[in-house]
C-alpha atoms as a PDB file:
ATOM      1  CA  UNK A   1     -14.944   9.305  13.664  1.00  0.00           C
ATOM      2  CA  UNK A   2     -14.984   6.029  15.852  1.00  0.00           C
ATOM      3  CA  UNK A   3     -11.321   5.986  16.744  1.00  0.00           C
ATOM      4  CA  UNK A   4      -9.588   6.165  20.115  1.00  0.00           C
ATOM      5  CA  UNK A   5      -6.239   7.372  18.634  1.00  0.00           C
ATOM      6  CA  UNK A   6      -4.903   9.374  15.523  1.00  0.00           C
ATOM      7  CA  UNK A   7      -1.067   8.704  15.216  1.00  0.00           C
ATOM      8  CA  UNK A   8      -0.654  11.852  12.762  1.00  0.00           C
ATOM      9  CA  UNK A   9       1.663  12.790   9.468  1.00  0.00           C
ATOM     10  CA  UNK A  10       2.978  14.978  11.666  1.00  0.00           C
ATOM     11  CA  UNK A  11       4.693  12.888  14.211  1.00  0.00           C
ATOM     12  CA  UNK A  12       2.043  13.562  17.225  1.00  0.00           C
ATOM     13  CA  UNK A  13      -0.765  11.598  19.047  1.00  0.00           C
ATOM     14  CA  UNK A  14      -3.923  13.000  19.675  1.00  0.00           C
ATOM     15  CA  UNK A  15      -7.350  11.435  21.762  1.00  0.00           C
ATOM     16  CA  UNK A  16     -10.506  11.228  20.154  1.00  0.00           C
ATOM     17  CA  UNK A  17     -11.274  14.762  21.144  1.00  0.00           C
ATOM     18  CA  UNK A  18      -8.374  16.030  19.033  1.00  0.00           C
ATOM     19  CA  UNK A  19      -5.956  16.729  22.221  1.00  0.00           C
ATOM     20  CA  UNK A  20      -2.452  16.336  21.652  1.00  0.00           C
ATOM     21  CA  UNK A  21      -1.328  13.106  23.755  1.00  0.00           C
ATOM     22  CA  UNK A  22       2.410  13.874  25.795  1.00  0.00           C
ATOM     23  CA  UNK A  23       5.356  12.087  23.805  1.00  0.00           C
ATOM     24  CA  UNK A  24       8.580  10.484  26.405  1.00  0.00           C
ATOM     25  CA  UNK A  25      11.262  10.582  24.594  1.00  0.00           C
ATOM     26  CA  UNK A  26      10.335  10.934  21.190  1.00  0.00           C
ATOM     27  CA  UNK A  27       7.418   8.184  21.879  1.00  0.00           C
ATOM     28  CA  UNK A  28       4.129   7.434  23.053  1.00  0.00           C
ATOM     29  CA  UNK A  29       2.878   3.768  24.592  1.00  0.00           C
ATOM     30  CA  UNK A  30       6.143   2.616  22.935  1.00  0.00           C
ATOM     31  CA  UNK A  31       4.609   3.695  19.256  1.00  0.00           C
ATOM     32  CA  UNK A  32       7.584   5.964  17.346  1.00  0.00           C
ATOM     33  CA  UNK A  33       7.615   7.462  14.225  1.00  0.00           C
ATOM     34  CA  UNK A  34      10.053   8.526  11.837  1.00  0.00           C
ATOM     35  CA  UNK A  35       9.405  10.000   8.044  1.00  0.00           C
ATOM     36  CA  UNK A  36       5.656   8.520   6.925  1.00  0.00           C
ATOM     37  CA  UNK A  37       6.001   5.431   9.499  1.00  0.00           C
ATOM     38  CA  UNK A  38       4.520   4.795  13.061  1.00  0.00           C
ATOM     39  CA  UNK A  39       6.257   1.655  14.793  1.00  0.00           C
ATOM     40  CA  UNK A  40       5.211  -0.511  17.412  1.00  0.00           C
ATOM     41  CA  UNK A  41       8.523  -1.746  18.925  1.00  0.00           C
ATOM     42  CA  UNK A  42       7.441  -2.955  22.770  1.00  0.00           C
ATOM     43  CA  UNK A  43       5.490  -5.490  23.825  1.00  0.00           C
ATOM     44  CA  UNK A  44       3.160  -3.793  25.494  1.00  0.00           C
ATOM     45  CA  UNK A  45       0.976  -0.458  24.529  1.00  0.00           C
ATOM     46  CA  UNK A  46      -2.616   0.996  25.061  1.00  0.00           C
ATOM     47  CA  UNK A  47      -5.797  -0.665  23.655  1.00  0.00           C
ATOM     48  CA  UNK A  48      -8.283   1.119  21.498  1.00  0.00           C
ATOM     49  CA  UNK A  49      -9.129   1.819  17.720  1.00  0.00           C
ATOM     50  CA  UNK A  50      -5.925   3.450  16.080  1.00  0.00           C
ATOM     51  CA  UNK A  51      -6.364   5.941  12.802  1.00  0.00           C
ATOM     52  CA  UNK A  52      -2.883   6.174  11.411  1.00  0.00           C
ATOM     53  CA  UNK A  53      -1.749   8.544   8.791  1.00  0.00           C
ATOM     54  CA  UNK A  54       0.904   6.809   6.939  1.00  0.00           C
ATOM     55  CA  UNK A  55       2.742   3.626   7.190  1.00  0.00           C
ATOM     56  CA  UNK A  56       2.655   1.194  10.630  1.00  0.00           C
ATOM     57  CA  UNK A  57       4.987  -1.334  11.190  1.00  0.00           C
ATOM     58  CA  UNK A  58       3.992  -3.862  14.464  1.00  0.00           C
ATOM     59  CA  UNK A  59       7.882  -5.060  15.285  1.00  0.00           C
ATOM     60  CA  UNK A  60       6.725  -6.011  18.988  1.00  0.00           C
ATOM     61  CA  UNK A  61       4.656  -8.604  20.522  1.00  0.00           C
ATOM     62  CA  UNK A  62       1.768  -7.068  22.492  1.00  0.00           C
ATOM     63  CA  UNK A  63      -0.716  -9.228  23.715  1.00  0.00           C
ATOM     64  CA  UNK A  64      -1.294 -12.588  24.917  1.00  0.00           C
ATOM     65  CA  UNK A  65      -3.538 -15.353  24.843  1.00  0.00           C
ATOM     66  CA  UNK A  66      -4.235 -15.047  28.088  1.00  0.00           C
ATOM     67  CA  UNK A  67      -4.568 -10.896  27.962  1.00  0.00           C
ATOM     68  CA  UNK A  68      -5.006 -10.118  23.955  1.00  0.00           C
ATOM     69  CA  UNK A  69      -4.209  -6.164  22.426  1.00  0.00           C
ATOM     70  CA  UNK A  70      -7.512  -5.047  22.581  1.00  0.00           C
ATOM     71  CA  UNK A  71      -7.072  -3.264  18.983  1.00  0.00           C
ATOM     72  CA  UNK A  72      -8.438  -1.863  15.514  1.00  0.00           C
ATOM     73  CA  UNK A  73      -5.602  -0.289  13.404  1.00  0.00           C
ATOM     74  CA  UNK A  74      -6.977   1.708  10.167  1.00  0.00           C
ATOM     75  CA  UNK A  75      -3.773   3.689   7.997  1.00  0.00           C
ATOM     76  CA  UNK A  76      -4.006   5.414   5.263  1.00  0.00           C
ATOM     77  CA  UNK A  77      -0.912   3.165   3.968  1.00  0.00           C
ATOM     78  CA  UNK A  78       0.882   0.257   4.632  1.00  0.00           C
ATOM     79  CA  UNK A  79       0.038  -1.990   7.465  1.00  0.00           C
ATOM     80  CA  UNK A  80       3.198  -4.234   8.457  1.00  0.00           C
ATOM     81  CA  UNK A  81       3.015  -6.723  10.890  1.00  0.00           C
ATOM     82  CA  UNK A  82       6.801  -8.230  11.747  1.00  0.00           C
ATOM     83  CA  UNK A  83       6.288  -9.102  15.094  1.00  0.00           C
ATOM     84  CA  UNK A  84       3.941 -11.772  16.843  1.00  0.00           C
ATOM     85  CA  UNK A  85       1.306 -10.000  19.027  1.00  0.00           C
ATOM     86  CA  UNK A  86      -2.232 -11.262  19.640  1.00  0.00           C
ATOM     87  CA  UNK A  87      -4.643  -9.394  18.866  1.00  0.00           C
ATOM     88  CA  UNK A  88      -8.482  -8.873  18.757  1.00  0.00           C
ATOM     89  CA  UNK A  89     -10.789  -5.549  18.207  1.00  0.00           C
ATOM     90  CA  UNK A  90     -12.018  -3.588  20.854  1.00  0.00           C
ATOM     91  CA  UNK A  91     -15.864  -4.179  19.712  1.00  0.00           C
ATOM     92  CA  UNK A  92     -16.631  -8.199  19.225  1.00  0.00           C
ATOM     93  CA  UNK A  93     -18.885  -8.948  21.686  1.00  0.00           C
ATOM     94  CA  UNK A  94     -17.253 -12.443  22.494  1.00  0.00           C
ATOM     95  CA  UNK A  95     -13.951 -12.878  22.202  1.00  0.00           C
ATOM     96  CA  UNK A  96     -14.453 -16.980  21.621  1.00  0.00           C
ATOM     97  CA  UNK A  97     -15.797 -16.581  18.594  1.00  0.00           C
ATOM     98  CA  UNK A  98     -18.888 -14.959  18.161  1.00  0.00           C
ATOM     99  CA  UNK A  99     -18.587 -12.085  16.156  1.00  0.00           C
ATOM    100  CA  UNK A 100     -20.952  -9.174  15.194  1.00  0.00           C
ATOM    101  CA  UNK A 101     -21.710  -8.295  12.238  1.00  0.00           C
ATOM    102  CA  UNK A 102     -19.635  -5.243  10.289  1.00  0.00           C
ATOM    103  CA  UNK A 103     -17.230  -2.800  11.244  1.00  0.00           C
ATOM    104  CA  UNK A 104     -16.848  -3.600  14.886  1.00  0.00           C
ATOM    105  CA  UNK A 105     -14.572  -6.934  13.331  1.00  0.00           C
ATOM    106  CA  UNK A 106     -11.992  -4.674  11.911  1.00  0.00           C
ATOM    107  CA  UNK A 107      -8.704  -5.968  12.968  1.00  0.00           C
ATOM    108  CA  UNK A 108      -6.177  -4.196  10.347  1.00  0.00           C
ATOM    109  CA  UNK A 109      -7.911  -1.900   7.496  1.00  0.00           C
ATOM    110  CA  UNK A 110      -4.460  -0.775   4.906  1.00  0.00           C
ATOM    111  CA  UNK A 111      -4.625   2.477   2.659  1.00  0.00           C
ATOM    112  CA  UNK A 112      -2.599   0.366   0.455  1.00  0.00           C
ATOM    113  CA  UNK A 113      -0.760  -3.134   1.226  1.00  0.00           C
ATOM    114  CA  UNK A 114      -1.172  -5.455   4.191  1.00  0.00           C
ATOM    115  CA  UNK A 115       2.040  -7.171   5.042  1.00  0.00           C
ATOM    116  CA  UNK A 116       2.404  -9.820   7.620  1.00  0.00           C
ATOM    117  CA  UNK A 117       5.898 -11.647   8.231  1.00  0.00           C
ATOM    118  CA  UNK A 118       6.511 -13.424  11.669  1.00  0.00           C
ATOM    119  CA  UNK A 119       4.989 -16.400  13.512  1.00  0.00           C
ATOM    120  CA  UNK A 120       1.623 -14.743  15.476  1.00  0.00           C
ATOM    121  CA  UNK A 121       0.594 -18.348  16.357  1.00  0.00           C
ATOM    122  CA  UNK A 122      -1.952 -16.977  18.957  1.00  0.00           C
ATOM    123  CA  UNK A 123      -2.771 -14.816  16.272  1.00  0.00           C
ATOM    124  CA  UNK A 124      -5.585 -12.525  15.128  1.00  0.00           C
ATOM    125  CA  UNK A 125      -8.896 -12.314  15.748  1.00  0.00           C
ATOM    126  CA  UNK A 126     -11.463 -10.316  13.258  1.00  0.00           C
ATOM    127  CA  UNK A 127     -11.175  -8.737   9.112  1.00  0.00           C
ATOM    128  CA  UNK A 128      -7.666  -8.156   7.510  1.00  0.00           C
ATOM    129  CA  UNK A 129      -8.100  -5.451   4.438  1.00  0.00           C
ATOM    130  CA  UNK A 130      -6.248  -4.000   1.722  1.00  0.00           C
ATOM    131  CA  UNK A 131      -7.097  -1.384  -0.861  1.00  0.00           C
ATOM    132  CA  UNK A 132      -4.282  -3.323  -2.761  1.00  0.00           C
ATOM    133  CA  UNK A 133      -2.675  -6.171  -2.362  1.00  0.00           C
ATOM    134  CA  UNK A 134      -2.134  -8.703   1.100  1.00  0.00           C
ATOM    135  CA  UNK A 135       0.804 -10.924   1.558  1.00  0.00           C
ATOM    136  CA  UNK A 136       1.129 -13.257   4.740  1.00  0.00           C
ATOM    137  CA  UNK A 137       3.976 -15.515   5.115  1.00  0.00           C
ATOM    138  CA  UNK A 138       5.559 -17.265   8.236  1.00  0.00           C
ATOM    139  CA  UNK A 139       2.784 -19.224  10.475  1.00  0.00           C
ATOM    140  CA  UNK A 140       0.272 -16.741  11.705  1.00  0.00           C
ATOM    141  CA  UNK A 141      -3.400 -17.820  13.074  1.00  0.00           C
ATOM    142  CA  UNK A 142      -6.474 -15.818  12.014  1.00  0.00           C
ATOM    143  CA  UNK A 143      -9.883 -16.876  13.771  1.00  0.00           C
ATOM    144  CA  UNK A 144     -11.835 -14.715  10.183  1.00  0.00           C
ATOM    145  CA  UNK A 145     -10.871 -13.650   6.668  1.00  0.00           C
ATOM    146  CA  UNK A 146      -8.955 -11.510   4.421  1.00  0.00           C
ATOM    147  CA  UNK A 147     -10.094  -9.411   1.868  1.00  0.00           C
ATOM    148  CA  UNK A 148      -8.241  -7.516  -0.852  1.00  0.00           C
ATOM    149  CA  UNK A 149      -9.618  -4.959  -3.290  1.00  0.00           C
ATOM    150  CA  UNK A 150      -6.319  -5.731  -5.672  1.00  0.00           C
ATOM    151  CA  UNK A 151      -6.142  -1.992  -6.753  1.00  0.00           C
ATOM    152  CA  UNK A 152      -3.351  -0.523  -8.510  1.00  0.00           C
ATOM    153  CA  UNK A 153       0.095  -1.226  -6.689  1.00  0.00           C
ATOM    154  CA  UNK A 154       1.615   1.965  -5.907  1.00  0.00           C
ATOM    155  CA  UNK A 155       2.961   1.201  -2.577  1.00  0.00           C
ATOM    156  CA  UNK A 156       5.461  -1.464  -3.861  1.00  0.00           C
ATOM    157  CA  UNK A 157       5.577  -3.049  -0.272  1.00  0.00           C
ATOM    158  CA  UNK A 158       3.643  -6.269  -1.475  1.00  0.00           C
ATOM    159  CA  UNK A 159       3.436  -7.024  -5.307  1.00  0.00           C
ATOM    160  CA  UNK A 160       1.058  -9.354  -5.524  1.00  0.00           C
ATOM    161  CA  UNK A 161      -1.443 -11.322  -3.137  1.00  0.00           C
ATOM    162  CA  UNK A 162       0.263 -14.018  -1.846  1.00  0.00           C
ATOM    163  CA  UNK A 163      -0.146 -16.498   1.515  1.00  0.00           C
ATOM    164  CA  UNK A 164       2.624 -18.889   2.098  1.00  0.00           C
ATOM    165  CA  UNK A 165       4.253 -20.237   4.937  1.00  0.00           C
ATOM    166  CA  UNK A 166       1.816 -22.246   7.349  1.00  0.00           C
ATOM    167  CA  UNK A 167      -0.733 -19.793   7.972  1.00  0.00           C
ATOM    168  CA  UNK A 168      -4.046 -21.366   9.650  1.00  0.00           C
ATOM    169  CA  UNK A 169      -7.634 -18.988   9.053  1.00  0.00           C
ATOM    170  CA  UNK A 170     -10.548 -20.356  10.178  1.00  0.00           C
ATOM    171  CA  UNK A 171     -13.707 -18.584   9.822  1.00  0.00           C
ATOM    172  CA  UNK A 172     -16.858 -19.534  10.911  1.00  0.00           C
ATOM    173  CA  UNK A 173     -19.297 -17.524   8.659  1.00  0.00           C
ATOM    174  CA  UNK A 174     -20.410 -15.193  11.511  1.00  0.00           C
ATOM    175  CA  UNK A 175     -18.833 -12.085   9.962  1.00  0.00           C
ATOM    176  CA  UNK A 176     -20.246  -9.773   7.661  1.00  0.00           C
ATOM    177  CA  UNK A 177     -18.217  -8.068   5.041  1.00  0.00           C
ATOM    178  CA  UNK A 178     -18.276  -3.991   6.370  1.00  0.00           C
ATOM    179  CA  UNK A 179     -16.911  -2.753   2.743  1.00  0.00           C
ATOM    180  CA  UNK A 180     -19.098  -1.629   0.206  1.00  0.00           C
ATOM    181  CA  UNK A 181     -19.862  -3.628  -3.138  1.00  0.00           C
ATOM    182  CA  UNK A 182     -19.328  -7.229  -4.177  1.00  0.00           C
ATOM    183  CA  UNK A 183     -17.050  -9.944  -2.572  1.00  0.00           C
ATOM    184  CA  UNK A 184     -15.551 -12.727  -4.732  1.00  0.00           C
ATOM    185  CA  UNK A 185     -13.710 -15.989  -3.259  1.00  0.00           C
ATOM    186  CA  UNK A 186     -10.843 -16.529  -4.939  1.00  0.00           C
ATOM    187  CA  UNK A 187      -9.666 -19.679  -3.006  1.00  0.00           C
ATOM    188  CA  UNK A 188     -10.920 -21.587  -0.416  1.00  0.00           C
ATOM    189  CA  UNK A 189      -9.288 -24.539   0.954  1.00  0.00           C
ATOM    190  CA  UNK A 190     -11.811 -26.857   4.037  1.00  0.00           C
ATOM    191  CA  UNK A 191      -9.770 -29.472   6.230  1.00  0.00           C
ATOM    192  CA  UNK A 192     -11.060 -32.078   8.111  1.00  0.00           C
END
C-alpha cells in the first residue's frame, strides 16, 4: 500500500494511484522487463519504494556515495543484485546511521531468494530479506543485517544461505526486525 512504484507481471509501470507510467522504447527509468523479470541496466533511475511482481535483477550501478538510490525494492520473487549501486531507503531518518525502527529500513524484501554478486563497496544501507534462502558473494558493504526465513527452495536461484567473498556488515543495533515472529542468530562474527 506504501509503494511509489508497481513494476507489474504484465510488463507495465504504474504510480501509486494505479496510473499506467509511459514506457520509451520498451522501458521506463532504464528498468526493462522480459518474461517474469524486471532489470535495472543504467546507472541512473527514479527513487522511491518499488513493488515488483516477479523477478528483479540490479545489473547497473545507480547511486553514489556522494548522491545514494534513494530506494526500497519488495518482489514477489527473486531479488538479484549483479551490479554495484549504493543504495539506502527512502524512509531512515538519517542517512549516517541512525535508523528507525521497522519497515521504513527495508532495503531489498525477496518473494523467494536474495542474490547478491558484484563488488557494492559503498554498499547498502538498511534490512536484506528472504522468504528462502540469501547468498552474497564478491565484496559488498551493508551498514544493517540480513535475515532469512530458510523456507522451502523452489526458486532454485540460491540453494542454500551462503556469504563468501569479503563482504563487510556492520550493524549497530538500532534496527528493529519489521517481520513477524522469532529471530534466531545463526552466526555472528565482532572485529576489533
Amino acid at each position: 500500500a506504501s509503494r511509489d512504484h508497481r513494476l507489474a507481471a504484465d510488463g507495465k509501470v504504474y504510480n501509486s494511484a494505479g496510473v499506467e507510467q509511459p514506457m520509451s522504447g520498451g522501458k521506463w527509468n532504464n528498468w526493462d522487463f522480459s518474461g517474469d523479470k524486471w532489470t535495472l541496466s543504467g546507472n541512473s533511475t527514479v527513487n522511491g519504494t518499488f513493488y515488483i511482481e516477479g523477478n528483479t535483477v540490479i545489473s547497473g550501478n545507480p547511486g553514489s556515495s556522494e548522491n545514494p538510490w534513494i530506494a526500497s525494492l519488495i518482489a514477489t520473487g527473486d531479488i538479484e543484485i549483479a551490479g554495484n549501486p549504493v543504495v539506502r531507503p527512502p524512509n531512515q531518518t538519517d542517512p549516517g546511521g541512525l535508523f528507525r525502527s521497522g519497515a521504513e529500513n527495508l532495503l531489498f524484501v525477496a518473494g523467494r531468494d536474495l542474490k547478491i554478486n558484484g563488488n557494492p563497496q559503498q554498499g547498502f544501507q538498511g534490512i536484506m530479506a528472504a522468504h528462502e534462502q540469501i547468498s552474497a558473494s564478491g565484496n559488498p558493504t551493508l551498514n544493517g543485517f540480513i535475515i532469512a526465513e530458510d523456507a522451502e527452495a523452489i526458486s532454485g536461484t540460491v540453494t542454500g544461505n551462503s556469504i563468501g567473498g569479503n563482504m563487510n556488515i556492520t550493524y549497530n543495533g538500532g534496527m528493529g526486525n519489521p517481520f513477524p515472529g522469532d529471530v534466531v542468530i545463526r552466526t555472528w562474527q565482532l572485529v576489533y
